[in-house]
Protein backbone atom coordinates (compact mmCIF):
# COMPACT_ATOMS: atom_id res chain seq x y z
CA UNK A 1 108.05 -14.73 -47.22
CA UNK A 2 104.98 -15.88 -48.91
CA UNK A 3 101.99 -13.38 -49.79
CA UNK A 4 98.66 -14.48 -50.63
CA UNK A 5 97.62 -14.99 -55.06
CA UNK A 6 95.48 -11.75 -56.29
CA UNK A 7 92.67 -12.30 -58.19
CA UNK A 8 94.63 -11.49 -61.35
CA UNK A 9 96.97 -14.67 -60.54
CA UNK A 10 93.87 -16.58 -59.82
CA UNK A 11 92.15 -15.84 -62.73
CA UNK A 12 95.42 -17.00 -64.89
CA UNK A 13 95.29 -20.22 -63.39
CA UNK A 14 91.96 -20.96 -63.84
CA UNK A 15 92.68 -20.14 -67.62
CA UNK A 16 95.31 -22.19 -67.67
CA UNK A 17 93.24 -25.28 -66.17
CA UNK A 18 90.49 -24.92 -68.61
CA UNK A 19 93.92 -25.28 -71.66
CA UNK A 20 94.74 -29.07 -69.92
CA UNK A 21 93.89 -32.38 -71.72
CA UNK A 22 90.55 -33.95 -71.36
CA UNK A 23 90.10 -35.76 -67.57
CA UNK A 24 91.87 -39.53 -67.97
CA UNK A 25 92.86 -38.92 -71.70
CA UNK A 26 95.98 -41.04 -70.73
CA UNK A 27 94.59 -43.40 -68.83
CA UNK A 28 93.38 -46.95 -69.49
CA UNK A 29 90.66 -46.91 -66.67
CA UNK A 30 88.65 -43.60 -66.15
CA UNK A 31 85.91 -43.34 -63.69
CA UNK A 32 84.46 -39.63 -64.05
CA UNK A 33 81.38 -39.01 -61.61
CA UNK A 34 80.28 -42.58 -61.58
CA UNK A 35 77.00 -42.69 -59.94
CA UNK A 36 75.23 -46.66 -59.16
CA UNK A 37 71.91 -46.57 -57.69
CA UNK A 38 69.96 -49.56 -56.55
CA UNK A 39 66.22 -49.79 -55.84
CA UNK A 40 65.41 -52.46 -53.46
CA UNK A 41 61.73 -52.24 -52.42
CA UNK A 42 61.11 -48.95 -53.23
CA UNK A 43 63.79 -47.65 -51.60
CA UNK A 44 67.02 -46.10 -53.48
CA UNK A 45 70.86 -46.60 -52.28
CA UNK A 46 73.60 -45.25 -53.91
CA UNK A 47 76.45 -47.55 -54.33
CA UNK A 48 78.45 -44.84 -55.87
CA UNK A 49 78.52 -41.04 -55.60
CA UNK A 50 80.15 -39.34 -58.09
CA UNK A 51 83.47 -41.39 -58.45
CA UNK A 52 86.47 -40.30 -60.04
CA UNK A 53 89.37 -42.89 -60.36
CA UNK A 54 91.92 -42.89 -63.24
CA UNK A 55 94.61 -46.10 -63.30
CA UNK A 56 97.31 -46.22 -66.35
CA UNK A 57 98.40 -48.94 -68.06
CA UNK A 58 100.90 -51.46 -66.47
CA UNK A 59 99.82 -50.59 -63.10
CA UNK A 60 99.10 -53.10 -60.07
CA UNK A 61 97.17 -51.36 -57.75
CA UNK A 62 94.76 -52.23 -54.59
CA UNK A 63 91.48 -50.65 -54.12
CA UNK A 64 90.53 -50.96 -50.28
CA UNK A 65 86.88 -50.45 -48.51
CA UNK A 66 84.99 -51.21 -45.58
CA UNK A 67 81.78 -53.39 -46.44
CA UNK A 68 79.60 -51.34 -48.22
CA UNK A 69 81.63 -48.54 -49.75
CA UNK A 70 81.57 -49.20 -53.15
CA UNK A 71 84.33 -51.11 -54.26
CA UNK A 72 82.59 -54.11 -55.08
CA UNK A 73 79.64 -52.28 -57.50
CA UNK A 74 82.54 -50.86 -59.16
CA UNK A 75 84.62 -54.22 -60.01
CA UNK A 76 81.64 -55.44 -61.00
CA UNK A 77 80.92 -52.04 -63.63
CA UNK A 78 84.55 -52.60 -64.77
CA UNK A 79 83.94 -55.74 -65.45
CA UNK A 80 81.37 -55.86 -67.68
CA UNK A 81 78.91 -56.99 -65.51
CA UNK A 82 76.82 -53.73 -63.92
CA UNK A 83 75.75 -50.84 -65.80
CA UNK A 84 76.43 -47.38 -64.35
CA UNK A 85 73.75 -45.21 -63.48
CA UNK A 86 75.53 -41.89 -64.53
CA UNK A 87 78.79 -40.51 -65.28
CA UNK A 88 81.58 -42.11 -67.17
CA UNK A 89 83.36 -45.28 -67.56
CA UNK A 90 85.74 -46.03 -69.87
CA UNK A 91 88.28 -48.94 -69.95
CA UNK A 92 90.99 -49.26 -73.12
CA UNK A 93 88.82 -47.29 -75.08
CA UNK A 94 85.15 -48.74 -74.83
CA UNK A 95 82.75 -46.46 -73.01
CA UNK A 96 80.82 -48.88 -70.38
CA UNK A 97 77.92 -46.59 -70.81
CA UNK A 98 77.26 -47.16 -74.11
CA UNK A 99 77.87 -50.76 -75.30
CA UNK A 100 75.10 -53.29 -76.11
CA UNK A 101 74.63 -56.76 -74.85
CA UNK A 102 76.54 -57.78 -77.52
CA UNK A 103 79.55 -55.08 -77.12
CA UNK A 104 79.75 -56.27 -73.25
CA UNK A 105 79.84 -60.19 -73.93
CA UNK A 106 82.82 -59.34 -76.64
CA UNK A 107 84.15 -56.74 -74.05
CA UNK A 108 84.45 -59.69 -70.93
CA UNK A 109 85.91 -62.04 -73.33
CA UNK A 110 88.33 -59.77 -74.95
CA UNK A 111 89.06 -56.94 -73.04
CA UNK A 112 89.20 -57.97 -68.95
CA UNK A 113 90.09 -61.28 -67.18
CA UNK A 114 88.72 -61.59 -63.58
CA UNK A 115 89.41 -63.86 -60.81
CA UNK A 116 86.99 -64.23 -58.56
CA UNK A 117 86.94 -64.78 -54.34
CA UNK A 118 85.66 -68.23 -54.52
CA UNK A 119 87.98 -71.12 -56.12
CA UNK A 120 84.96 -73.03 -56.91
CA UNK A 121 83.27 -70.02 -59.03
CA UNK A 122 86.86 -69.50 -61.25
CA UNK A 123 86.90 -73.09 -62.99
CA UNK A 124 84.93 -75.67 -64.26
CA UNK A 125 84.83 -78.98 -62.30
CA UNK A 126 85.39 -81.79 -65.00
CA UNK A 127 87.60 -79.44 -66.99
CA UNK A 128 91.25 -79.50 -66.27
CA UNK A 129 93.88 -77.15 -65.53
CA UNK A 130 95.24 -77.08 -69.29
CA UNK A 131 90.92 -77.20 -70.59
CA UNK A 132 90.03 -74.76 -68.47
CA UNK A 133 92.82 -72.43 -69.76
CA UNK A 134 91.78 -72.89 -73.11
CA UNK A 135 88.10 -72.61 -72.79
CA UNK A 136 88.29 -68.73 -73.18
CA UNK A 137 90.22 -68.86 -76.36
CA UNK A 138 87.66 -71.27 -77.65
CA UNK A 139 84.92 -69.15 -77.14
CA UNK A 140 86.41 -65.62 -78.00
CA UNK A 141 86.81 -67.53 -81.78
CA UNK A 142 90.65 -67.23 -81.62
CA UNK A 143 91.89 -68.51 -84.91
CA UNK A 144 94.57 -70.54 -84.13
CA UNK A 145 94.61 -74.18 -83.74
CA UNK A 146 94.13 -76.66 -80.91
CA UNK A 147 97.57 -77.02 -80.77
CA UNK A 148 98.66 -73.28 -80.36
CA UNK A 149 95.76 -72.92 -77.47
CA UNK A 150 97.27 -75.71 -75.38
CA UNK A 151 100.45 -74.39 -76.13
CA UNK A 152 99.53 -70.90 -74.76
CA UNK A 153 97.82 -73.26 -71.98
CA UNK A 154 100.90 -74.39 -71.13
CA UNK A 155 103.24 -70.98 -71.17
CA UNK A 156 100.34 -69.63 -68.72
CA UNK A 157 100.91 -72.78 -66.14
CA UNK A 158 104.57 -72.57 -66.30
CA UNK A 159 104.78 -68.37 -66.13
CA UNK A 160 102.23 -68.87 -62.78
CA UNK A 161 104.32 -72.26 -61.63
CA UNK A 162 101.34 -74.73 -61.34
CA UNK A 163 103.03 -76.24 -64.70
CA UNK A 164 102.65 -79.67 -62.50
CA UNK A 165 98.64 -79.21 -62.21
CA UNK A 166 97.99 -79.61 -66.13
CA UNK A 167 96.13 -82.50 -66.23
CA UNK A 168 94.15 -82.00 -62.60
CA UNK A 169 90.83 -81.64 -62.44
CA UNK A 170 89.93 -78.23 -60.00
CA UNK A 171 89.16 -81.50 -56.76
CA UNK A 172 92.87 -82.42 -57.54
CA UNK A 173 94.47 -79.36 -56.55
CA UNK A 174 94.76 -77.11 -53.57
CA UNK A 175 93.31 -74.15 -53.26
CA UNK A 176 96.16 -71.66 -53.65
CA UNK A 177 96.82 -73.60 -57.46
CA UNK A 178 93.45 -73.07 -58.19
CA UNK A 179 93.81 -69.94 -57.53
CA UNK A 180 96.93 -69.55 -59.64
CA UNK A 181 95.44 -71.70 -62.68
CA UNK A 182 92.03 -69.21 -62.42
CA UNK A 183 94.55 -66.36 -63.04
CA UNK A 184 95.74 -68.54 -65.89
CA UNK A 185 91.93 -68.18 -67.13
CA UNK A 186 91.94 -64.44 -67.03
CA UNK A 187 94.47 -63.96 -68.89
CA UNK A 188 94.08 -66.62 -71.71
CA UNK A 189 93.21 -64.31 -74.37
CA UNK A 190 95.44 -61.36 -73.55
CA UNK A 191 93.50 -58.90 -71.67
CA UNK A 192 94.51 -55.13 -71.13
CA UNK A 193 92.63 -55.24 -67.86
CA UNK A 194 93.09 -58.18 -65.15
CA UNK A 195 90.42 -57.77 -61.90
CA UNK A 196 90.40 -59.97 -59.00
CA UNK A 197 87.78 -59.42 -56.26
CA UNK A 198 89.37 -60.47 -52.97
CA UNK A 199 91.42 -63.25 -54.81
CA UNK A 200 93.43 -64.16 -51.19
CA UNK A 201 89.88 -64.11 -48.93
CA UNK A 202 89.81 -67.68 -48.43
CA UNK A 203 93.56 -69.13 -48.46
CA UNK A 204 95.82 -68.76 -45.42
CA UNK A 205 98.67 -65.99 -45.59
CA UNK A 206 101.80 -68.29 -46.81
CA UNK A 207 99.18 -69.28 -49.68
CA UNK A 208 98.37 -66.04 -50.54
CA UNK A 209 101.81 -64.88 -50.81
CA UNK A 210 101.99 -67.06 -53.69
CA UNK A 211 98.77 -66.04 -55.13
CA UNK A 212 100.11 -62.80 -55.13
CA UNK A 213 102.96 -63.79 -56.07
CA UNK A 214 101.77 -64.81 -59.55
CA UNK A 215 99.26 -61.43 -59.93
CA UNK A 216 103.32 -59.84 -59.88
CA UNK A 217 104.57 -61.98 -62.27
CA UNK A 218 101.88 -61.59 -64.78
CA UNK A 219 101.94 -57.51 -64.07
CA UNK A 220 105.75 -57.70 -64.45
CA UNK A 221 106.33 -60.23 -67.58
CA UNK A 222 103.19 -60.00 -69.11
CA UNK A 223 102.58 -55.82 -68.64
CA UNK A 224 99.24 -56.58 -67.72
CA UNK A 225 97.67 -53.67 -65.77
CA UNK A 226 96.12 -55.43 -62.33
CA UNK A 227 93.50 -54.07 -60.14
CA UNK A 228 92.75 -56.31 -56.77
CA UNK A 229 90.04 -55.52 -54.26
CA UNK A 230 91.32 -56.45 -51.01
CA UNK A 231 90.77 -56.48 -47.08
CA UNK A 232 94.32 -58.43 -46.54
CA UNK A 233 96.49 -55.62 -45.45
CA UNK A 234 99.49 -57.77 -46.51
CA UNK A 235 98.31 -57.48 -50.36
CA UNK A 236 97.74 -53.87 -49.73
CA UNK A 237 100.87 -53.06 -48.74
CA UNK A 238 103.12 -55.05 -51.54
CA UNK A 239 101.25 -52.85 -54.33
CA UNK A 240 102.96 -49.23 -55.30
CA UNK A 241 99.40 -47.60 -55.38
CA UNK A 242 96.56 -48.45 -52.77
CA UNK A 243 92.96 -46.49 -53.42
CA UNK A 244 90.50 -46.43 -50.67
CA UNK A 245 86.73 -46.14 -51.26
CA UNK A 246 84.76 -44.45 -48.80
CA UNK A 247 80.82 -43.91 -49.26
CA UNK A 248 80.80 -44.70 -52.76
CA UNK A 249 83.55 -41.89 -53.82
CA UNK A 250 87.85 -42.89 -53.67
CA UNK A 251 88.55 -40.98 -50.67
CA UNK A 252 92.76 -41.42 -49.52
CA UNK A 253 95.55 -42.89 -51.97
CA UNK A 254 98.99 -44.32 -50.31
CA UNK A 255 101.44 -44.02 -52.97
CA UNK A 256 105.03 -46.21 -52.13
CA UNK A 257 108.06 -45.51 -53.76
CA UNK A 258 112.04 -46.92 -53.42
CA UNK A 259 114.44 -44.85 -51.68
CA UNK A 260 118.14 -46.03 -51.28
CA UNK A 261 120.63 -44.78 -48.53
CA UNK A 262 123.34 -43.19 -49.63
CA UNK A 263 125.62 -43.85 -47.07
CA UNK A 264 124.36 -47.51 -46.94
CA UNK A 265 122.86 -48.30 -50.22
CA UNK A 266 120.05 -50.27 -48.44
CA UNK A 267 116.66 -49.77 -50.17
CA UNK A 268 113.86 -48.58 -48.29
CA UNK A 269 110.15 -48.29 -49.20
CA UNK A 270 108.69 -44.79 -48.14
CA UNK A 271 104.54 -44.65 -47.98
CA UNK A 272 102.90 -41.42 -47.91
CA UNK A 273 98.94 -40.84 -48.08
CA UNK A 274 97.07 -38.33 -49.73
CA UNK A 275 93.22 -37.33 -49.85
CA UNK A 276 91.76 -37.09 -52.89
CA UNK A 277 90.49 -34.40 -54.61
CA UNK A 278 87.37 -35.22 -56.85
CA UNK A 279 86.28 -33.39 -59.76
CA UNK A 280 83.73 -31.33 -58.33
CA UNK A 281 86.52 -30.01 -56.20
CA UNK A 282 85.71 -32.39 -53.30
CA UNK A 283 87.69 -33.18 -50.23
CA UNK A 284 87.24 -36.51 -48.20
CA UNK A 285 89.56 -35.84 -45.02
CA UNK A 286 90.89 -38.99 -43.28
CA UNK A 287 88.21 -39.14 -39.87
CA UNK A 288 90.71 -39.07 -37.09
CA UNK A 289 91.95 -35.92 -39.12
CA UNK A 290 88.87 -34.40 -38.18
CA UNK A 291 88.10 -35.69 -35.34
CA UNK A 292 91.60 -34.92 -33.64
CA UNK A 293 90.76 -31.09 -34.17
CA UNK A 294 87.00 -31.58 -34.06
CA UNK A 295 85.90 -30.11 -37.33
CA UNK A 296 82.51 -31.33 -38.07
CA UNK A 297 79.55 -29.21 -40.31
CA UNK A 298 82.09 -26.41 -41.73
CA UNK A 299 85.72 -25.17 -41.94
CA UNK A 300 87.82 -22.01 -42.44
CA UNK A 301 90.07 -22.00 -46.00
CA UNK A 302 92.86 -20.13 -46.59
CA UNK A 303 94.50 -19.71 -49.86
CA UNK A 304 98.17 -18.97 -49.84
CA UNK A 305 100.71 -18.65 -53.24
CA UNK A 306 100.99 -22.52 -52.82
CA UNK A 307 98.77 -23.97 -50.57
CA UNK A 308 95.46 -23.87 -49.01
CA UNK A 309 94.75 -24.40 -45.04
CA UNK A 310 92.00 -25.63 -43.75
CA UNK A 311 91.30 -24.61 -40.39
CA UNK A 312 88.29 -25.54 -37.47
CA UNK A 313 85.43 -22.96 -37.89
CA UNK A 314 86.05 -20.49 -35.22
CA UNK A 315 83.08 -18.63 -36.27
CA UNK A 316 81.08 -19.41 -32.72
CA UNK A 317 77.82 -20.23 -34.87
CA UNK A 318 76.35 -23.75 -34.80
């Protein structure tokens, strides 16, 4: 038998809330509240709307979207390349919000890789696999000879197994290499962060397996934390941790872990999704959660010693 908290109890665990660590302190990507507003002829959209998202080093994770939610404005904030409106972004330790031009250039060179959709936007033309490898150690004013950067060059093409495309030009190769060599490029100099913005959209599914393929083997040997914006279900489904952004706020999480039989021993992958609870204490609720009981402007809560229902309003006003 359960009975319902008393405001004493409640009061204790609020106290006991306000005693926890700062939001993200132990995380190498926090997004607290983001807000990105665009004004396109006088008229404002919000991209994001108060987004929370916290990812911890050596994770590979998914973020997920339909066209316009969000996910895209906030690769491109991670990356360096947006500025958020309001809230707060911080990635390894640099607050997004408060770097200069010259912080940011230093920060995409030193502190993120990203692989981009298009194979033709990842690598330069009359450059080579090997070249275009070391072209970001070049320009981040790595000390080390020419030597040691082809050398690194070369560890990159054999740990992503396009050792064989060295000395093609970008025309010479397929695109599932190129895609495999631009990885190469984001991670030439090390990064803590590697993003890739739909890095499978334009190969066919055996080709993408590989792609991914060598995202896993750079999360795995490397430790290299990995976050991939995706609409190919098959990517979003090898990754423990899938985030889905819903009008510009994370709104579900499907979290996979191993389970192994004991009576067989075979291993088994068990999914389970959860909503997410932002920090202003809202609740996104999957749609055909609400629309299966029909719960539309309001709803009942009910707070029990370790739950809290949410129920239909049954009040009879509209």
């Amino acid at each position: 038998m359960t009975t319902n908290p008393t405001l004493a109890d409640l009061a204790t665990r609020a106290a006991e809330s306000r005693n926890r660590p700062a939001y993200g302190h132990d995380a190498l990507i926090t997004c607290d509240r983001l807000v990105r507003i665009f004004t396109t002829d006088g008229v404002e959209v919000q991209a994001l709307q108060g987004l929370d998202l916290l990812v911890r080093e050596g994770e590979l994770m998914a973020l997920v979207g339909a066209s316009g939610s969000g996910k895209s404005t906030l690769m491109n904030i991670l990356a360096g390349l947006d500025t958020p409106t309001a809230g707060a972004a911080r990635v390894a330790g640099r607050d997004l919000l408060t770097m200069t031009a010259k912080d940011r250039l230093a920060y995409r060179r030193e502190v993120v890789g990203f692989v981009w959709q298009q194979t033709s936007r990842n690598l330069l033309p009359y450059l080579t696999a090997a070249q275009n490898i070391a072209l970001p150690m070049q320009l981040s004013g790595i000390r080390s000879g020419r030597r040691a950067k082809a050398e690194r060059a070369l560890e990159l093409l054999e740990l992503l197994e396009v050792a064989d495309c060295r000395d093609r030009r970008p025309q010479e190769m397929s695109g599932g290499q190129q895609q495999r060599v631009a990885i190469g490029v984001a991670l030439a100099n090390a990064p803590a962060v590697l993003l890739a913005d739909e890095p499978t959209g334009e190969l066919d599914s055996h080709t993408a397996e590989q792609v991914f393929a060598a995202f896993r083997t750079a999360n795995e040997q490397l430790g290299t934390t990995i976050v991939i914006v995706t609409h190919d279900q098959a990517v979003a489904t090898e990754v423990r941790r899938t985030v889905a952004i819903r009008d510009g706020r994370t709104s579900t999480e499907v979290l996979r872990r191993s389970e192994v039989d004991a009576t067989t021993g075979h291993e088994t992958v068990v999914a389970r999704e959860y909503a997410m609870l932002d920090r202003a204490g809202r609740l996104q609720l999957p749609a055909e959660y609400t629309e299966a009981l029909d719960m539309r402007d309001r709803v009942a809560l009910e707070l029990e010693s370790d739950h809290i229902g949410v129920w239909p309003d049954d009040s009879g006003q509209n």
